[in-house]
C-alpha atoms as a PDB file:
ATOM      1  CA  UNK A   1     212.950  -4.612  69.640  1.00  0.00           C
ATOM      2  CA  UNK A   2     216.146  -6.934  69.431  1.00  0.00           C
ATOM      3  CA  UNK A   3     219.348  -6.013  70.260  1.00  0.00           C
ATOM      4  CA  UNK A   4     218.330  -2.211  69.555  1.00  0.00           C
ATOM      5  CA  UNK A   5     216.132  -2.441  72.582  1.00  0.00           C
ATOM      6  CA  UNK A   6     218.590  -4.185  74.576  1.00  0.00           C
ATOM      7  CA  UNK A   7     222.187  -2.602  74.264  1.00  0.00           C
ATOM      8  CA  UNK A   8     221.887   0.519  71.664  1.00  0.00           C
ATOM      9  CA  UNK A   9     221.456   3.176  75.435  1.00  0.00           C
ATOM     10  CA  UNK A  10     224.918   2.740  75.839  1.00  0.00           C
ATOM     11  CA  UNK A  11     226.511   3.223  72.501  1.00  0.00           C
ATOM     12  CA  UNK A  12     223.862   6.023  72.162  1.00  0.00           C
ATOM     13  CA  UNK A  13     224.786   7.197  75.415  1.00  0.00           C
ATOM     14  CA  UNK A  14     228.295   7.355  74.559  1.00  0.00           C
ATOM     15  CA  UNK A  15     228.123   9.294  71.392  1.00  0.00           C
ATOM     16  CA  UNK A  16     225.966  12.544  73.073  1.00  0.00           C
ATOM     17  CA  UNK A  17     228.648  12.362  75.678  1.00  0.00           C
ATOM     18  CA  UNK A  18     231.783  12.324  73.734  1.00  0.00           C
ATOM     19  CA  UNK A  19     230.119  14.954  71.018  1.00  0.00           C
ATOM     20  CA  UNK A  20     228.672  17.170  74.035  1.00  0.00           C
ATOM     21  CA  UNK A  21     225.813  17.457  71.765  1.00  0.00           C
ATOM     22  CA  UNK A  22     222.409  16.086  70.947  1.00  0.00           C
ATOM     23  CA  UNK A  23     221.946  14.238  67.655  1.00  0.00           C
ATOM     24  CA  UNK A  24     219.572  16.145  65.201  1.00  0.00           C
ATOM     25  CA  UNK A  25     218.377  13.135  62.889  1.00  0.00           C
ATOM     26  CA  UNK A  26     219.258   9.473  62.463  1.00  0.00           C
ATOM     27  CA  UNK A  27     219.002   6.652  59.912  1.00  0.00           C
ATOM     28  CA  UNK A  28     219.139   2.983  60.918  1.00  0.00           C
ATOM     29  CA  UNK A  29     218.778  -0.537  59.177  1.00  0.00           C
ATOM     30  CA  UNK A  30     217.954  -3.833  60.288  1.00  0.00           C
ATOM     31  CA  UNK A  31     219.378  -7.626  59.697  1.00  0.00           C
ATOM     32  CA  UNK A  32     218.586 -10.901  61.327  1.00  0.00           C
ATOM     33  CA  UNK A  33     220.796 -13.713  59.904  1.00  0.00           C
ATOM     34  CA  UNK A  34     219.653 -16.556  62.099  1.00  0.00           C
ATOM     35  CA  UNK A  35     215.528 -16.396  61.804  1.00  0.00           C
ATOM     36  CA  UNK A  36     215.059 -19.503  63.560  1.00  0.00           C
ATOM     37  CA  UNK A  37     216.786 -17.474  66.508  1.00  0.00           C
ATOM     38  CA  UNK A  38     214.379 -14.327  66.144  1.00  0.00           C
ATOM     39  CA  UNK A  39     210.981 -15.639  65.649  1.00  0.00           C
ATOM     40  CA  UNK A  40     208.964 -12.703  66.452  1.00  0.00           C
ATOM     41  CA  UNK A  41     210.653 -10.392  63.913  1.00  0.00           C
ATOM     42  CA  UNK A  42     212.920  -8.744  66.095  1.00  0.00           C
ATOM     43  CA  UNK A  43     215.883  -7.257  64.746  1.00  0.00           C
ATOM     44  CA  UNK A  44     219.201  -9.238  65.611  1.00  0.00           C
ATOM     45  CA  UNK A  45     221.321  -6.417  64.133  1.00  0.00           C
ATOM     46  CA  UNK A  46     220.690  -3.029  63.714  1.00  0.00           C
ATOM     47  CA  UNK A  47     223.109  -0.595  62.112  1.00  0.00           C
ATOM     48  CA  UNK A  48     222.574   3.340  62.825  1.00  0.00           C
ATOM     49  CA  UNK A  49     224.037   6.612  61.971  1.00  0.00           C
ATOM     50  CA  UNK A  50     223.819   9.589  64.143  1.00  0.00           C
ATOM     51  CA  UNK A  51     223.824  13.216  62.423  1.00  0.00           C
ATOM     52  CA  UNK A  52     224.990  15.556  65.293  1.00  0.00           C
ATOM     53  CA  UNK A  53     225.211  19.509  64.859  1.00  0.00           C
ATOM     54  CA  UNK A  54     228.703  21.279  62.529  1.00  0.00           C
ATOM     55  CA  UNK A  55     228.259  17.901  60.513  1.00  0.00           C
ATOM     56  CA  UNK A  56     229.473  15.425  62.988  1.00  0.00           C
ATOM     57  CA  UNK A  57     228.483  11.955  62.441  1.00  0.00           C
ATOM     58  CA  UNK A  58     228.514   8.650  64.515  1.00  0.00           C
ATOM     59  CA  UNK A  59     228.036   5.351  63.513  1.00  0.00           C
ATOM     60  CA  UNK A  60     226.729   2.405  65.369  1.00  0.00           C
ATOM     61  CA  UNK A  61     225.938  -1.103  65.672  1.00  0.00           C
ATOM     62  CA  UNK A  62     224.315  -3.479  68.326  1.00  0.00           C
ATOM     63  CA  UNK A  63     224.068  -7.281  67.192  1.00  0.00           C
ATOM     64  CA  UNK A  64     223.720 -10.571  69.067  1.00  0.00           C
ATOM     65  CA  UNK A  65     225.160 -11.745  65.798  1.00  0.00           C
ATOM     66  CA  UNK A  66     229.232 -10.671  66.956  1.00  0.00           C
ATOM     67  CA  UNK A  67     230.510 -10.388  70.187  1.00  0.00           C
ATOM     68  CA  UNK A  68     231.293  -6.568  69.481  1.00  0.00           C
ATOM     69  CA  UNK A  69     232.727  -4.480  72.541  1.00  0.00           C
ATOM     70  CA  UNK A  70     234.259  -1.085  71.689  1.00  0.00           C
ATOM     71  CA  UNK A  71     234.192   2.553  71.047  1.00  0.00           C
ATOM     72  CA  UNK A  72     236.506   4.611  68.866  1.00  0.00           C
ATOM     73  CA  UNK A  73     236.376   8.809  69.132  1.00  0.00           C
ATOM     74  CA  UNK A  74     237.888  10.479  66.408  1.00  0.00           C
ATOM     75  CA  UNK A  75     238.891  13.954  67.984  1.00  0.00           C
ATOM     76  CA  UNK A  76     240.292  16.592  65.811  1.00  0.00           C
ATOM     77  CA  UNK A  77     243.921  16.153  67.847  1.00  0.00           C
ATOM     78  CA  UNK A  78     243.800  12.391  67.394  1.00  0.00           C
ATOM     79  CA  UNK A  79     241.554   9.723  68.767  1.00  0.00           C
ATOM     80  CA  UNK A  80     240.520   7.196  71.751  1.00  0.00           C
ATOM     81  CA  UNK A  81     239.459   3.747  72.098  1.00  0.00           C
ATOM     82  CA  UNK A  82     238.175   2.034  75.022  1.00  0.00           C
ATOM     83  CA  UNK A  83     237.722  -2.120  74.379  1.00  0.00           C
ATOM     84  CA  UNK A  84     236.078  -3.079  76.302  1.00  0.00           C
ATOM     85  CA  UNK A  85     233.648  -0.479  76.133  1.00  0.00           C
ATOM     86  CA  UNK A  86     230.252  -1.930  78.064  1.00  0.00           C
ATOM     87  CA  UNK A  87     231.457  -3.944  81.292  1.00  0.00           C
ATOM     88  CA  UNK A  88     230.714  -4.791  84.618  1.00  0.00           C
ATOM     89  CA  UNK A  89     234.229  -5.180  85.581  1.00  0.00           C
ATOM     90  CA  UNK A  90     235.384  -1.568  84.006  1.00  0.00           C
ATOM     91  CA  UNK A  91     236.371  -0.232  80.951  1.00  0.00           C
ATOM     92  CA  UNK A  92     239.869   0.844  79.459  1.00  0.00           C
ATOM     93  CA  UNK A  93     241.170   1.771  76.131  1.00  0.00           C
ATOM     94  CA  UNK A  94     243.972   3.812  74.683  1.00  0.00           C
ATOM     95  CA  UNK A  95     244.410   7.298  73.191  1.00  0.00           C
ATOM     96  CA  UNK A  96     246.085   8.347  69.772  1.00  0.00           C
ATOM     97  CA  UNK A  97     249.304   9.677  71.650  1.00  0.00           C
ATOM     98  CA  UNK A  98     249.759   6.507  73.108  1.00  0.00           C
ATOM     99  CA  UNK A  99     248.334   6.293  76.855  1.00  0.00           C
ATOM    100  CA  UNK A 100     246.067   3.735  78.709  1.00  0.00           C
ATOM    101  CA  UNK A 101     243.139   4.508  80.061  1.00  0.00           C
ATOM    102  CA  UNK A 102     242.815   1.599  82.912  1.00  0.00           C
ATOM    103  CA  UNK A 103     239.567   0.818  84.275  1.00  0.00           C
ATOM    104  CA  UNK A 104     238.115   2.090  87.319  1.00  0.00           C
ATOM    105  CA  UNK A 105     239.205  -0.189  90.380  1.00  0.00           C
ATOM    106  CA  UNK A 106     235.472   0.419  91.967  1.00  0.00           C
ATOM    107  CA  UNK A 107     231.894  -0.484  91.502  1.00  0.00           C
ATOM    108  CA  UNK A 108     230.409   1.775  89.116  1.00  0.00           C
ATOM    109  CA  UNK A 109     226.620   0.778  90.146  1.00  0.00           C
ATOM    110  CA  UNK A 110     227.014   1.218  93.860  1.00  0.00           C
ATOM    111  CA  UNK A 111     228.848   4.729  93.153  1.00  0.00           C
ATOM    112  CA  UNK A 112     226.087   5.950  91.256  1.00  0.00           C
ATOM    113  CA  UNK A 113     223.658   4.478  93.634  1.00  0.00           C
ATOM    114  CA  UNK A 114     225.366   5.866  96.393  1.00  0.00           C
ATOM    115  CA  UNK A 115     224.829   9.226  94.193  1.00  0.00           C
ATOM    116  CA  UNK A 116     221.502   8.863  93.477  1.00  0.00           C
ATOM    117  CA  UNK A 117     220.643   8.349  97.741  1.00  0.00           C
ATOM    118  CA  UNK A 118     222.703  11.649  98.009  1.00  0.00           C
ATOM    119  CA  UNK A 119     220.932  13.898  95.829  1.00  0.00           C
ATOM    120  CA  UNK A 120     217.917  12.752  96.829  1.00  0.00           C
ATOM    121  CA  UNK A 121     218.519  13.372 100.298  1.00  0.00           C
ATOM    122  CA  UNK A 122     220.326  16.667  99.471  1.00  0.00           C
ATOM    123  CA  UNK A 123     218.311  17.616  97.094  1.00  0.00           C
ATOM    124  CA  UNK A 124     221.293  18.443  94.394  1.00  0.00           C
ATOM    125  CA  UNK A 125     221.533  16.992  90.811  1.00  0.00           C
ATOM    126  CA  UNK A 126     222.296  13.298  89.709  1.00  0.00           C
ATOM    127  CA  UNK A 127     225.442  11.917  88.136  1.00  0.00           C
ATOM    128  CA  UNK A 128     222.678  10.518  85.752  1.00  0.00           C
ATOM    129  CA  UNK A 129     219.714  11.879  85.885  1.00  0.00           C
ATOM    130  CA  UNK A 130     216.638  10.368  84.642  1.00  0.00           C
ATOM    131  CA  UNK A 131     216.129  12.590  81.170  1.00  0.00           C
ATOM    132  CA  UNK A 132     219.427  11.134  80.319  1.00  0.00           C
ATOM    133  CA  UNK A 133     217.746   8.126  79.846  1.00  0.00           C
ATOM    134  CA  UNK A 134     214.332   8.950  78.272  1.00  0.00           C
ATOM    135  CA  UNK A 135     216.681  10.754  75.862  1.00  0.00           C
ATOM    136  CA  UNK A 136     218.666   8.419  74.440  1.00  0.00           C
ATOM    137  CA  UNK A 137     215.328   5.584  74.472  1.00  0.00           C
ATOM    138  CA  UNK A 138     213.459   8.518  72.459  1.00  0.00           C
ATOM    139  CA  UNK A 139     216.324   7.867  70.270  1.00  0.00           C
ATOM    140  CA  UNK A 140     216.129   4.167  69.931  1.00  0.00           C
ATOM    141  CA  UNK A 141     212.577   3.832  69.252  1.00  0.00           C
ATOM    142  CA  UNK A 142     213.587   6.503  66.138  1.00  0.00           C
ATOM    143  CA  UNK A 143     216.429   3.579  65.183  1.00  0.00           C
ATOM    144  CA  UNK A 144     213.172   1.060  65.787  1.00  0.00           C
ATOM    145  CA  UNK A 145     211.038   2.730  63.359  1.00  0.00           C
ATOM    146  CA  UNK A 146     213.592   3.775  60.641  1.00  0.00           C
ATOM    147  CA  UNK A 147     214.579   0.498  60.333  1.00  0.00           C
ATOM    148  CA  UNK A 148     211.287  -0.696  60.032  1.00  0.00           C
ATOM    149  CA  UNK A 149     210.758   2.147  57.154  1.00  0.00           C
ATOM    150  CA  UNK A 150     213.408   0.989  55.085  1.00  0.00           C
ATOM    151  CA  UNK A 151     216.109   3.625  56.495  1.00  0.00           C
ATOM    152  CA  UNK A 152     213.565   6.636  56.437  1.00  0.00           C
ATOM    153  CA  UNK A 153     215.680   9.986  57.853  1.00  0.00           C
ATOM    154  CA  UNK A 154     213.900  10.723  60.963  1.00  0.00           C
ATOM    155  CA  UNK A 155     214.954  14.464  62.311  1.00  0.00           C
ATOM    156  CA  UNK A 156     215.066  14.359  66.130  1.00  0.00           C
ATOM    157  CA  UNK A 157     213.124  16.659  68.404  1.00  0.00           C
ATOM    158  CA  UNK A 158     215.378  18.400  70.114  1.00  0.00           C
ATOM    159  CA  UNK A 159     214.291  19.029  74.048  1.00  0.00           C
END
């Protein structure tokens, strides 16, 4: 699967979250530029497009190619960035009017595991819960195949 497989959860992730809503189709490409690198066909690149309900789009890209690192939300009272966006250490960004969004001074694993042990033993919902991510990997293997397929439209089932 290539970088798809490997990163494309967590942009993915990030667009249902910031749209509040579950993409309806997709389209995707794929590019390797170093073949020696990506013997077995895998994809070193792939480039996807999100179609969400009320005509909002998102546009993606995972690549071992760049050492890319950021999100950008276009809201309709301005934006958001956060660069980094994927890190171990935190995440921050800005917003449009002009504040920082500095990163969490915590360990995001251990707070969700700590989460996880809780509603287990409580037997109350998840942070994350597991359909989160079957979701967004039912979503990937649609970027898999319609990059295989030339950029074939694949409409999502919606759950």
């Amino acid at each position: 699967g290539g970088a798809i497989y490997d990163m494309a959860v967590y942009p993915i992730n990030a667009m249902r979250y910031a749209t509040g809503l579950e993409p309806i189709a997709l389209t995707a490409s794929h590019e390797t530029q170093r073949p020696d690198l990506f013997l077995n066909g895998a994809p070193e690149i792939t480039y996807f497009d999100l179609e969400f309900p009320n005509g909002i789009k998102a546009k993606g890209r995972v690549t071992y190619a760049d050492n890319v690192n950021f999100l950008k939300v276009d809201c309709a009272d301005g934006n958001y960035e956060l660069a980094p966006f994927q890190s171990y250490n935190g995440v921050s960004g800005s917003t449009s009017d002009g504040k920082y969004l500095k990163p969490c001074d915590c360990n995001q694993q251990a707070i969700q595991m700590d989460d996880d042990a809780l509603a287990i033993l409580n037997d109350k919902p998840m942070i994350a819960p597991g359909i989160e991510g079957l979701r967004d990997i039912q979503i990937v293997e649609a970027a898999l195949a319609s990059g295989r397929n030339e950029g074939e439209r694949i409409v999502l089932k919606q759950y």
